[in-house]
Structure formats: structure tokens, C-alpha cells
C-alpha atoms as a PDB file:
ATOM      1  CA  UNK A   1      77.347  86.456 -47.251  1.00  0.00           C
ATOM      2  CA  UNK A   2      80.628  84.349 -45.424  1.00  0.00           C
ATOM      3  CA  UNK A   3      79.300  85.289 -42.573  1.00  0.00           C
ATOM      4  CA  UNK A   4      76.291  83.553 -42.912  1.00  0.00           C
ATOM      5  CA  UNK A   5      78.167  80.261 -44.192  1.00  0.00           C
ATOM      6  CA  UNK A   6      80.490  80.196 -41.523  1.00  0.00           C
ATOM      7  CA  UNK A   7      77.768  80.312 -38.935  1.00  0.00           C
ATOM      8  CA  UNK A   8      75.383  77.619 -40.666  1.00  0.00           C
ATOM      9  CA  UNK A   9      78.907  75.754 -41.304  1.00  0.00           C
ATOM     10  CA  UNK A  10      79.814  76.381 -37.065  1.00  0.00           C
ATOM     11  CA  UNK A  11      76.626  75.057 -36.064  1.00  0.00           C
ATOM     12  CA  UNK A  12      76.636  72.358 -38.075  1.00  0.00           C
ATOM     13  CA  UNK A  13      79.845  71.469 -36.571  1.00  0.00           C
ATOM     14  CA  UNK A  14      78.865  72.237 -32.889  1.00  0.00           C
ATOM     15  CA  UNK A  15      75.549  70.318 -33.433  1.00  0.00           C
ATOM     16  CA  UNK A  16      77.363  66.962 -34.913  1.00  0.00           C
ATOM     17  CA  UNK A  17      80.208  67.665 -31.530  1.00  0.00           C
ATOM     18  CA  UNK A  18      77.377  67.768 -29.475  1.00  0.00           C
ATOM     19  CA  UNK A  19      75.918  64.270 -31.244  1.00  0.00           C
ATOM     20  CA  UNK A  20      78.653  62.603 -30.744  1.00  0.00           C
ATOM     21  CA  UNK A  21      79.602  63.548 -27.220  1.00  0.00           C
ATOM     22  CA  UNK A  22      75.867  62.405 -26.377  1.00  0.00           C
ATOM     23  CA  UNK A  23      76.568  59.245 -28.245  1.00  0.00           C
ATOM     24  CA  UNK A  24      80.033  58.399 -26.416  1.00  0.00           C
ATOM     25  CA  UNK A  25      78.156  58.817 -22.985  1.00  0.00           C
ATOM     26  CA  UNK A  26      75.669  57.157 -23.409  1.00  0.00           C
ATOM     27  CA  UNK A  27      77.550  53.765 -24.634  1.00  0.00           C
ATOM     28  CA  UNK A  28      80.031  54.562 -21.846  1.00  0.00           C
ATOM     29  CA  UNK A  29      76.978  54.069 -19.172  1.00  0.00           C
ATOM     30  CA  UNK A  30      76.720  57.645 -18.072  1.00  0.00           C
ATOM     31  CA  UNK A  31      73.113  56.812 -18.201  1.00  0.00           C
ATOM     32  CA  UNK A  32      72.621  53.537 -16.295  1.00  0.00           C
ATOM     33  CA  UNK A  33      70.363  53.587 -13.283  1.00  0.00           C
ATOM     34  CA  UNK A  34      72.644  52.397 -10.057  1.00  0.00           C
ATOM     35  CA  UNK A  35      69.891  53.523  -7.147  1.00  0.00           C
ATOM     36  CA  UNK A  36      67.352  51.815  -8.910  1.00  0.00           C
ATOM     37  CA  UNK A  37      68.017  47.716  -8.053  1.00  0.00           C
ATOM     38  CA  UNK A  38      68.444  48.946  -4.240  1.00  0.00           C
ATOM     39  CA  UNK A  39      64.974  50.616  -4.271  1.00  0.00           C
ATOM     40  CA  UNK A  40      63.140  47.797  -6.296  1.00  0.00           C
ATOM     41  CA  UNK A  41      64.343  45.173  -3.991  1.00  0.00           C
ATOM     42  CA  UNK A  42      62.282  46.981  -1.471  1.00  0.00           C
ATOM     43  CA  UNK A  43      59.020  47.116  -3.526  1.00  0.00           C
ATOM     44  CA  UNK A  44      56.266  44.204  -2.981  1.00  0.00           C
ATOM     45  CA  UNK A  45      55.791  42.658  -5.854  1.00  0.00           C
ATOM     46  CA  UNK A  46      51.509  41.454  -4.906  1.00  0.00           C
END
């Protein structure tokens, strides 16, 4: 029976890492778009 606590109590730990690393990058701007202003000066805008 620990052994099933300590693996629902690891993931939940791993899972809430995981949220938070996702959560640092993105406010850090590991996610903004640099290529895309050079390629949308190119488009024509008609």
C-alpha cells in the first residue's frame, strides 16, 4: 500500500515540477515568435 502513495505522491510532485517549469518559460519568452516580423514584412497586405 506505500508503494502506491509514494508513486501517486511522486507524480504529483513531477506533474506540479513540470507546471511550473512550463510556467517559468513561458513568462521568460521561450515562446515568442522572432522569424515571424521578418517574414510578415514580406507579405502583401491587398
Amino acid at each position: 500500500m506505500w508503494t502506491i502513495t509514494f508513486l501517486i505522491i511522486l507524480t504529483i510532485v513531477i506533474g506540479l515540477g513540470a507546471y511550473f517549469l512550463f510556467i517559468w518559460s513561458v513568462k521568460s519568452g521561450q515562446y515568442d515568435d522572432i522569424e515571424g516580423p521578418k517574414h510578415r514584412m514580406m507579405d502583401d497586405e491587398d
